[in-house]
N, C-alpha and C. Protein backbone atom coordinates (compact mmCIF):
# COMPACT_ATOMS: atom_id res chain seq x y z
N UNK A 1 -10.18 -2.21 20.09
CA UNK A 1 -10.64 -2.41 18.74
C UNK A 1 -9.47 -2.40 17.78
N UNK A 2 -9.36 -1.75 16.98
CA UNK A 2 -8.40 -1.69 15.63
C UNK A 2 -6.96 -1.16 16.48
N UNK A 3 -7.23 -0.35 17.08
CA UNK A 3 -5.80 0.09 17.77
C UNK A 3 -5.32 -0.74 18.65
N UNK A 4 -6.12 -1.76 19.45
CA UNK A 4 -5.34 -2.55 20.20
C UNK A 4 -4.74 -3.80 18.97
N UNK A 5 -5.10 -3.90 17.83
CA UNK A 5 -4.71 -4.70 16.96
C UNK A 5 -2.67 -4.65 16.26
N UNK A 6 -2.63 -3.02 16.67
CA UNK A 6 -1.43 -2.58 15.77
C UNK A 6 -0.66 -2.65 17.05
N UNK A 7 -0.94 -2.57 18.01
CA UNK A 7 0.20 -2.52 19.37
C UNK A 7 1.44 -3.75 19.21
N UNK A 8 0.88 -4.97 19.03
CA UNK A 8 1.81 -5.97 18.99
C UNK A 8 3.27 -5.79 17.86
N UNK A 9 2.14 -5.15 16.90
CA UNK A 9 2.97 -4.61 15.64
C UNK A 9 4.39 -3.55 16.07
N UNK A 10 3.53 -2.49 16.72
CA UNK A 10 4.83 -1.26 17.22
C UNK A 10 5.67 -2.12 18.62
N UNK A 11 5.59 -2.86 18.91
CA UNK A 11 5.72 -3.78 20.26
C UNK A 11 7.20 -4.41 19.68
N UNK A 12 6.95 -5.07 18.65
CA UNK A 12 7.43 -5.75 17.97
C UNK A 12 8.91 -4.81 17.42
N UNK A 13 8.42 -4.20 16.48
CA UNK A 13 9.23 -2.92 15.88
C UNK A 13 10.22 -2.16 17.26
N UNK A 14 9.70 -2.12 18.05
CA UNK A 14 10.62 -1.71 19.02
C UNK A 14 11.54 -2.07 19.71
N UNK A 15 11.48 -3.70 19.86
CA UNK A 15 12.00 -4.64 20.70
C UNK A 15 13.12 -4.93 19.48
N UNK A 16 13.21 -5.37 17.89
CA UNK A 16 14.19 -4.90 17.21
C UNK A 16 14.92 -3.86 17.08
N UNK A 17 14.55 -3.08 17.16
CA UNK A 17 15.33 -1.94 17.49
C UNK A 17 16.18 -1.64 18.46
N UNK A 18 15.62 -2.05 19.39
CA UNK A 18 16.37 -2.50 20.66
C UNK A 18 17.30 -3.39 20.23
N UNK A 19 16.87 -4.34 19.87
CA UNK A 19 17.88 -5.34 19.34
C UNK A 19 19.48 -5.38 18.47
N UNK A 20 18.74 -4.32 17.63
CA UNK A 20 19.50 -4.09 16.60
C UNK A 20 20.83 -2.95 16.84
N UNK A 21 20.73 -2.74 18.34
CA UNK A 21 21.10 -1.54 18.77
C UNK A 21 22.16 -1.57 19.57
N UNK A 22 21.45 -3.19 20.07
CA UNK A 22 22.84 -4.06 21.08
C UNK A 22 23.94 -4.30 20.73
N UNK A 23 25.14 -4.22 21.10
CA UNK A 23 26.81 -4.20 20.67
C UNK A 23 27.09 -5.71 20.67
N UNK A 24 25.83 -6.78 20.74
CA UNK A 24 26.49 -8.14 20.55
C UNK A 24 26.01 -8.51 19.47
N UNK A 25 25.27 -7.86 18.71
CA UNK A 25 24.34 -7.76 17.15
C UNK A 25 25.19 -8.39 16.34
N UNK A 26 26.64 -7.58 16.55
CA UNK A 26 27.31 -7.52 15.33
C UNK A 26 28.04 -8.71 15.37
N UNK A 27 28.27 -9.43 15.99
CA UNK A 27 28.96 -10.82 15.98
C UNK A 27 28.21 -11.66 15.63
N UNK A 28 26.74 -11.18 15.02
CA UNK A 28 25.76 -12.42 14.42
C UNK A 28 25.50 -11.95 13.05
N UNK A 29 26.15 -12.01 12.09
CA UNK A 29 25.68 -11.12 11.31
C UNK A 29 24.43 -11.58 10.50
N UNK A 30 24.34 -13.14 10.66
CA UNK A 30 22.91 -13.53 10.45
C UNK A 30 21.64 -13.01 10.85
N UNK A 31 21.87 -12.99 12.18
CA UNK A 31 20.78 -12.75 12.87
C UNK A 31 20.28 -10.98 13.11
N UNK A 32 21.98 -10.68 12.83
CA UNK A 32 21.23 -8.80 12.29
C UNK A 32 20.56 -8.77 10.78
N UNK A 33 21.46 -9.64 10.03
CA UNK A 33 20.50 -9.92 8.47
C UNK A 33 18.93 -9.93 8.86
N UNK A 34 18.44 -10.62 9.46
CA UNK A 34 17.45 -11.10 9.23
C UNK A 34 16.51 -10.17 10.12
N UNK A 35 16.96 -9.77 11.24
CA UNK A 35 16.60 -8.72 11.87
C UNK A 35 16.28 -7.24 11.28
N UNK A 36 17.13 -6.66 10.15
CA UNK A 36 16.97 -5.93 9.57
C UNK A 36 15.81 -5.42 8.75
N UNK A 37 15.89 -7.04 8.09
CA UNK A 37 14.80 -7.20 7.05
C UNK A 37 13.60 -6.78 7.77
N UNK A 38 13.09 -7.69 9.20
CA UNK A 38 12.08 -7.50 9.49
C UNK A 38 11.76 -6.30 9.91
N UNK A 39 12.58 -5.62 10.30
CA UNK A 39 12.58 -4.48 10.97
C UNK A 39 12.00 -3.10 8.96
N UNK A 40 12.81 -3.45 8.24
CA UNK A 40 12.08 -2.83 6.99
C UNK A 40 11.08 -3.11 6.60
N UNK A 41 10.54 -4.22 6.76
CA UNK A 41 9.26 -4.54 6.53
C UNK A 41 8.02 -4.69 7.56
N UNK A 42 8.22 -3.95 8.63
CA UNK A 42 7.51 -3.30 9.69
C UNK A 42 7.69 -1.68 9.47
N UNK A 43 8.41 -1.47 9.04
CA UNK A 43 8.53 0.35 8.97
C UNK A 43 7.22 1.17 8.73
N UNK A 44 6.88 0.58 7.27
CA UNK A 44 6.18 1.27 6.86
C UNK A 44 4.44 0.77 7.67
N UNK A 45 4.44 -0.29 8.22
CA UNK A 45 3.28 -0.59 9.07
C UNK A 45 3.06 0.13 9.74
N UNK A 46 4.06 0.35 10.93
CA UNK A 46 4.50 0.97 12.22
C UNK A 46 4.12 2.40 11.85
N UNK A 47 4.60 2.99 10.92
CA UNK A 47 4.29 4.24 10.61
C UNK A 47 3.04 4.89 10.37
N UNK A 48 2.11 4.04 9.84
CA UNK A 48 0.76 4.11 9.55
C UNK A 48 0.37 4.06 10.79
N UNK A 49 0.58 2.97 11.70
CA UNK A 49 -0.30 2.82 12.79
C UNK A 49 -0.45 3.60 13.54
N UNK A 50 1.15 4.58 13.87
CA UNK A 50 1.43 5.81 14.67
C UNK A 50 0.81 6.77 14.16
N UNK A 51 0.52 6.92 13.08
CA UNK A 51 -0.42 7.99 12.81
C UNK A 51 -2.11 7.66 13.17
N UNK A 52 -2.16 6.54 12.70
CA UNK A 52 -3.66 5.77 12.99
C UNK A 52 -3.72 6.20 14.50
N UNK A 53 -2.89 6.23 15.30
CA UNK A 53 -3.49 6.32 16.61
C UNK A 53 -3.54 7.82 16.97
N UNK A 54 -2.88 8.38 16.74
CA UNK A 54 -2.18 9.91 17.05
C UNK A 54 -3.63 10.28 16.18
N UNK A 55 -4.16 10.00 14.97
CA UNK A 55 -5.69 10.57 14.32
C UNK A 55 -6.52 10.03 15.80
N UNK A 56 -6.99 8.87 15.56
CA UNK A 56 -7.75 8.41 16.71
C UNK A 56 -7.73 9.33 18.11
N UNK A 57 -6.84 9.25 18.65
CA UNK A 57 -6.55 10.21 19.78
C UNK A 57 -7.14 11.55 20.21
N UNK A 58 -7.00 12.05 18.89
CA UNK A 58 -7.04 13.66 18.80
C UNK A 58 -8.70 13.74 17.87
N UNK A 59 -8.84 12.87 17.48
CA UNK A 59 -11.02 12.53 16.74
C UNK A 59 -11.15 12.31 18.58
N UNK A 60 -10.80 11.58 19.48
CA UNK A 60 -11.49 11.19 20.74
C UNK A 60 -11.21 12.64 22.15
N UNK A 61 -10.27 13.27 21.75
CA UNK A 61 -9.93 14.94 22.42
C UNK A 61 -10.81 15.68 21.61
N UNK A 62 -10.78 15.96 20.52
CA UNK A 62 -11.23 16.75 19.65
C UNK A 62 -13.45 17.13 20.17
N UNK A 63 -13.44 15.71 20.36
CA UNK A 63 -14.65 15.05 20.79
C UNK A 63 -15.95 15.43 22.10
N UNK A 64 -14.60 15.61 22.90
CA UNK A 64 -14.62 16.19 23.89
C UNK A 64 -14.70 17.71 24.42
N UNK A 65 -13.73 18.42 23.68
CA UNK A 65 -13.63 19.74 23.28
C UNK A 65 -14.77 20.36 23.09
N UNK A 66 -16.09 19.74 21.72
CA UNK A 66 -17.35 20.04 21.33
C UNK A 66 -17.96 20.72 22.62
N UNK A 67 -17.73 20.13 23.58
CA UNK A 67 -18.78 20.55 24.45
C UNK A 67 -18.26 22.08 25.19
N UNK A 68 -16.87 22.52 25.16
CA UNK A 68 -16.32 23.56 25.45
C UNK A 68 -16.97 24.88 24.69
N UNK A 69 -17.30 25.92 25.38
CA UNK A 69 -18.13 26.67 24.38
C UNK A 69 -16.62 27.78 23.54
N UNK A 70 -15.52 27.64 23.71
CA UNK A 70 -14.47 28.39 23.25
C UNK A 70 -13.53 27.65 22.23
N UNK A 71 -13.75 27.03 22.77
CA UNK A 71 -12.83 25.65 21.59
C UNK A 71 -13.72 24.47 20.65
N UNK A 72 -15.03 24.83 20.79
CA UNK A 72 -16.09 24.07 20.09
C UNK A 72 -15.85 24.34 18.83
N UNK A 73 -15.49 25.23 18.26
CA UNK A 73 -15.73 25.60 17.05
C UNK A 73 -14.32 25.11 16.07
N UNK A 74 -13.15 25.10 16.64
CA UNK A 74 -12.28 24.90 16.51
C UNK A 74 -12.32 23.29 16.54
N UNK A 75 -12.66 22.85 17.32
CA UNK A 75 -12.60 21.01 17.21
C UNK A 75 -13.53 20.30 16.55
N UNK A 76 -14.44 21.46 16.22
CA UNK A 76 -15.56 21.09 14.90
C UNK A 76 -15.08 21.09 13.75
N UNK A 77 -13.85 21.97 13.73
CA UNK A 77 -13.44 22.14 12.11
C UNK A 77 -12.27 21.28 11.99
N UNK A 78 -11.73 21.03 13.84
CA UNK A 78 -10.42 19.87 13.07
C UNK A 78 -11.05 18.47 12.84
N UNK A 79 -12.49 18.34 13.64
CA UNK A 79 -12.87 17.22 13.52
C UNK A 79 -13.50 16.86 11.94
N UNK A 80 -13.65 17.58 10.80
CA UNK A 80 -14.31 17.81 9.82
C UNK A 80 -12.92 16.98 8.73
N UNK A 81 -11.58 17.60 9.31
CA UNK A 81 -10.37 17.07 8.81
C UNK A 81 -10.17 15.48 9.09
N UNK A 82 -10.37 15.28 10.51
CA UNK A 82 -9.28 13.64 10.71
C UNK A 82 -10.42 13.05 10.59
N UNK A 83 -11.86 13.11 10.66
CA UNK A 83 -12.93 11.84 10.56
C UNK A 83 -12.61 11.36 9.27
N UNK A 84 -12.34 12.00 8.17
CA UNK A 84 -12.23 11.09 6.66
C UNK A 84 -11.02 10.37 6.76
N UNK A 85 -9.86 11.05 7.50
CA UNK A 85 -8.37 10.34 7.30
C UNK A 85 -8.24 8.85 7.86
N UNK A 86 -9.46 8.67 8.93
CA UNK A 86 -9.35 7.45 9.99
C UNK A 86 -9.83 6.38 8.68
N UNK A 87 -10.66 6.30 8.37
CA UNK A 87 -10.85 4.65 7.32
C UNK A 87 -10.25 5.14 6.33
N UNK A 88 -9.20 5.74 5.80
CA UNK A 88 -8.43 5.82 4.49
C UNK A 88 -7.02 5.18 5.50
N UNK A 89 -6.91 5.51 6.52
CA UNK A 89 -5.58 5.06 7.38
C UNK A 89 -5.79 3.45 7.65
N UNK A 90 -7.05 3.07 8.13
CA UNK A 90 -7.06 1.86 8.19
C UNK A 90 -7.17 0.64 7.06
N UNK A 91 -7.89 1.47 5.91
CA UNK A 91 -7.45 0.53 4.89
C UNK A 91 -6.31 0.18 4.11
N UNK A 92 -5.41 1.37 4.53
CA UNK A 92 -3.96 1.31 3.84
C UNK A 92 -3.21 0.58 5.04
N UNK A 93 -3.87 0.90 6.41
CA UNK A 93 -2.58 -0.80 7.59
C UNK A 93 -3.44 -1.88 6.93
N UNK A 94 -4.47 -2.57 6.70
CA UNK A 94 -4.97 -3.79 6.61
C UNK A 94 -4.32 -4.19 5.33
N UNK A 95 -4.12 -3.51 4.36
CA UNK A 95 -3.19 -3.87 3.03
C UNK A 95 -1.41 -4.10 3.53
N UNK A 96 -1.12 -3.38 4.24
CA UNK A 96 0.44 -3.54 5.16
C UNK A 96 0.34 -4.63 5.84
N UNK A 97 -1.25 -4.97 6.52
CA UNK A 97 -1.15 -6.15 7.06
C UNK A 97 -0.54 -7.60 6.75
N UNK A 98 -1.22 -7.44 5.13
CA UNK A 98 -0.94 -9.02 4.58
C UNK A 98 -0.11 -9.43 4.65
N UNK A 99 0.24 -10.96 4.69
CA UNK A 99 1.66 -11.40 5.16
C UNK A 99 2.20 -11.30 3.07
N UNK A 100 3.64 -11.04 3.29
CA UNK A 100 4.37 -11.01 2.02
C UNK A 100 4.79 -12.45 1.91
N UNK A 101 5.00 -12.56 0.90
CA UNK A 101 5.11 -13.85 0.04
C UNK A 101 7.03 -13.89 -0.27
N UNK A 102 7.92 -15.16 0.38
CA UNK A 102 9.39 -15.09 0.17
C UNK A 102 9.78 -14.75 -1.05
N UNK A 103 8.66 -15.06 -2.24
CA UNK A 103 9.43 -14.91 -3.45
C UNK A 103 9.06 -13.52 -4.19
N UNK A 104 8.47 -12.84 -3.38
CA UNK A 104 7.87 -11.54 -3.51
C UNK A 104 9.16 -10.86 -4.32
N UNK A 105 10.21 -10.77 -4.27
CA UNK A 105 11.54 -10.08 -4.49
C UNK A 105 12.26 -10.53 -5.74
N UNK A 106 11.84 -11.79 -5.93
CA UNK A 106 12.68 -12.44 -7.34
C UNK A 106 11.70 -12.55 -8.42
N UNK A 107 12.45 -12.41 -9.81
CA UNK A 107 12.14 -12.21 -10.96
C UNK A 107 11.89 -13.09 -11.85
N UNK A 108 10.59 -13.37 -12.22
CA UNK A 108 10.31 -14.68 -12.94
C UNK A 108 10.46 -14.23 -14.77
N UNK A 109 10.59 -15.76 -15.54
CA UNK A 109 10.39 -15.65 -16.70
C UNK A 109 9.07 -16.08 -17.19
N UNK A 110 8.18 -15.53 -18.01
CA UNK A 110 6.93 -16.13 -18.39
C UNK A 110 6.83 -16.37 -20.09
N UNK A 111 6.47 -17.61 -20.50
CA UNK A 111 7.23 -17.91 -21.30
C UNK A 111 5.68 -18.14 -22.34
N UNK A 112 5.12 -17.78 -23.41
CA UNK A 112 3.92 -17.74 -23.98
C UNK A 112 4.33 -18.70 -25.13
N UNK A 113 3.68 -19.93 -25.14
CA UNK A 113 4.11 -20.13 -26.68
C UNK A 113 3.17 -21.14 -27.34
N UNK A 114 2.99 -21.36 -28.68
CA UNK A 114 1.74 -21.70 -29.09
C UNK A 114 1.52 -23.28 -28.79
N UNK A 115 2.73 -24.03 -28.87
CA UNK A 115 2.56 -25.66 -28.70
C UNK A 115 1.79 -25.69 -29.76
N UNK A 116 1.18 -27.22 -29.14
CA UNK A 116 0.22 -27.88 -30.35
C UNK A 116 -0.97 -26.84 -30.70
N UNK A 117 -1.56 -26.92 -32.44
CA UNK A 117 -2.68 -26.62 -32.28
C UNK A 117 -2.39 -25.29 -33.12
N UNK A 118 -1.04 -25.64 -33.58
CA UNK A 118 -1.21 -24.51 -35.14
C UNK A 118 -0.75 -23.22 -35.34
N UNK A 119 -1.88 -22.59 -35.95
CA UNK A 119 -2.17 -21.31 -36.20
C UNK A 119 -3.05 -20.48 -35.35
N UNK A 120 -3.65 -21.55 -34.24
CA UNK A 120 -4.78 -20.81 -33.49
C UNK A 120 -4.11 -20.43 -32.25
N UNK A 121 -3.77 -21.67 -31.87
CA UNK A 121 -2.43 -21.27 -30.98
C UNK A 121 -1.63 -20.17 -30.74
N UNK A 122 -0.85 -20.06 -32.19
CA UNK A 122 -0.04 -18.77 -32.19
C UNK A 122 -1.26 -17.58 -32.59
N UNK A 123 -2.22 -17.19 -32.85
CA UNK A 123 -2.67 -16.58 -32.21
C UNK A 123 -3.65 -15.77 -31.32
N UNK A 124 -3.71 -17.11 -30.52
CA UNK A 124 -4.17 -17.23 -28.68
C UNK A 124 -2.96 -16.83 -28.25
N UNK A 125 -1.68 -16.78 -28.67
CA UNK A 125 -0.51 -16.52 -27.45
C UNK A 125 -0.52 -14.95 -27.98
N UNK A 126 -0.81 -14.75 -29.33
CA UNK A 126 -0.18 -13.28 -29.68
C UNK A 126 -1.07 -12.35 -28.88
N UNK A 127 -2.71 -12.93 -28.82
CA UNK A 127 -3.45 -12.27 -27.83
C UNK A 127 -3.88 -11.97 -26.81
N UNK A 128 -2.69 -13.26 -25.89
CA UNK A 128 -2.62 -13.19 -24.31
C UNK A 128 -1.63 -11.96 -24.40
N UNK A 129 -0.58 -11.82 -25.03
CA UNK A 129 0.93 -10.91 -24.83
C UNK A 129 0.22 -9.11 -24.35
N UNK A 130 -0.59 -8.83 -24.71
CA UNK A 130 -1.06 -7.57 -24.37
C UNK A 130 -1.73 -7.33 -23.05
N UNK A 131 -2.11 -8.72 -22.62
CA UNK A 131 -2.87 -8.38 -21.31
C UNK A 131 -1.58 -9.00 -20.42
N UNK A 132 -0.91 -9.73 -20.91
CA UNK A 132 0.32 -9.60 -20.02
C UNK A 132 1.10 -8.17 -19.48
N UNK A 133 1.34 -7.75 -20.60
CA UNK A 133 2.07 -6.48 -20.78
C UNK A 133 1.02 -5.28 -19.98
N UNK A 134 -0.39 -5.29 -20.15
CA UNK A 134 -0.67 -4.49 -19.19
C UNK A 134 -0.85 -4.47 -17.49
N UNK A 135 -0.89 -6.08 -17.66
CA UNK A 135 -0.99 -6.41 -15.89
C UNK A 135 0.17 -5.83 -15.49
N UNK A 136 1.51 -5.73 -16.18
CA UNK A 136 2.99 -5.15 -15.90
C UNK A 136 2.77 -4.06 -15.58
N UNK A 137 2.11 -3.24 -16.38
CA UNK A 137 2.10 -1.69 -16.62
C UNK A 137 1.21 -1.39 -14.88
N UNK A 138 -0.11 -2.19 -14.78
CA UNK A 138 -0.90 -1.83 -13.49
C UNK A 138 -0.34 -1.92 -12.49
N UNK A 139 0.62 -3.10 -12.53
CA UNK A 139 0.91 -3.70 -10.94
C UNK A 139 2.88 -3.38 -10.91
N UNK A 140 3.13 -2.22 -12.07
CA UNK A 140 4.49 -1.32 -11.91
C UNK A 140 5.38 -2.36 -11.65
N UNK A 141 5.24 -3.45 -12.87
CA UNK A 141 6.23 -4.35 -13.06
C UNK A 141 7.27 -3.71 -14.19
N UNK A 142 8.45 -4.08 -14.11
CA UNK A 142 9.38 -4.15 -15.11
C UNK A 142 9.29 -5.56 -16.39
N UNK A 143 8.99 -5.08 -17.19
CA UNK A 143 9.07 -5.77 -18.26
C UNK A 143 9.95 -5.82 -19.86
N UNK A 144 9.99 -7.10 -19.82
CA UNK A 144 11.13 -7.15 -21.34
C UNK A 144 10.33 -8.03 -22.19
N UNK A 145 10.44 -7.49 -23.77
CA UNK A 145 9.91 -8.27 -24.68
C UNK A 145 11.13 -9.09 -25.18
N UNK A 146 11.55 -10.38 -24.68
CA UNK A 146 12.15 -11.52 -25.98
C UNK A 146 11.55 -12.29 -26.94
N UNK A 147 12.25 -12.03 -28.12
CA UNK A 147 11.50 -12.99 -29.16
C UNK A 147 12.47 -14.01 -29.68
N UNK A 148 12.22 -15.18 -29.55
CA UNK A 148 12.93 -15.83 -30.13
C UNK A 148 12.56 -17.06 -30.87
N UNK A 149 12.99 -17.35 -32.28
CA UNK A 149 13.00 -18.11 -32.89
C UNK A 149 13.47 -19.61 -32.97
């Protein structure tokens, strides 16, 4: 199910590593460039998933335990802990999942300005500028106000 989904993922992450580890790496420095990258932008996947499974694991021991009359009580109360953590873990890999976008990293200019159409124009642009400025603020963009004449 969901865990055989992330294997390819840590599969992956490992075999760079491996890679990255080899003493003929360094005579490519392209191909460690690029290797790198991917390898940072699997990290934080990889990391989730290892926990995603290591929860899973121990909800499916834990599970088992119940039926122990000495350790029942004890795997009742850890099980009370990791059942909520498992779909808060999986919705934060399926967001890691999405593929990133190349231009994800570079910095655009957005440029508001009234053109044709007056006074209404200028201000329709003066009253887009605030919901600009807060989409910045939500989505922990850096922003600059230029004004220019």
């Amino acid at each position: 199910m969901f865990k055989e989904k992330l294997q390819p993922f840590i599969n992956r992450y490992d075999e760079i590593t491996a890679l990255l580890s080899s003493p003929d790496i360094a005579s490519n420095i392209q191909r460690m460039t690029d290797l790198s990258k991917e390898q940072s932008g699997l990290s934080s996947l990889v990391e989730k998933a290892n926990l995603y499974i290591e929860t899973y694991d121990s909800i499916i021991e834990n599970k088992e335990l119940l039926k122990d009359e000495e350790l029942g009580d004890l795997a009742k109360e850890e099980l009370s802990e990791l059942e909520p953590m498992l779909p808060q873990l999986e919705a934060d890999i399926k967001i890691l999942m999405l593929p990133t976008d190349k231009n994800d990293d570079k910095n655009i200019l957005l440029e508001l300005r009234a053109g044709a159409g007056g006074d209404e124009a200028a201000l329709f642009c003066r009253r887009c500028l605030p919901y600009v400025f807060s989409l910045c603020r939500t989505s922990q963009l850096e922003n600059r106000n230029y004004v220019f004449f």
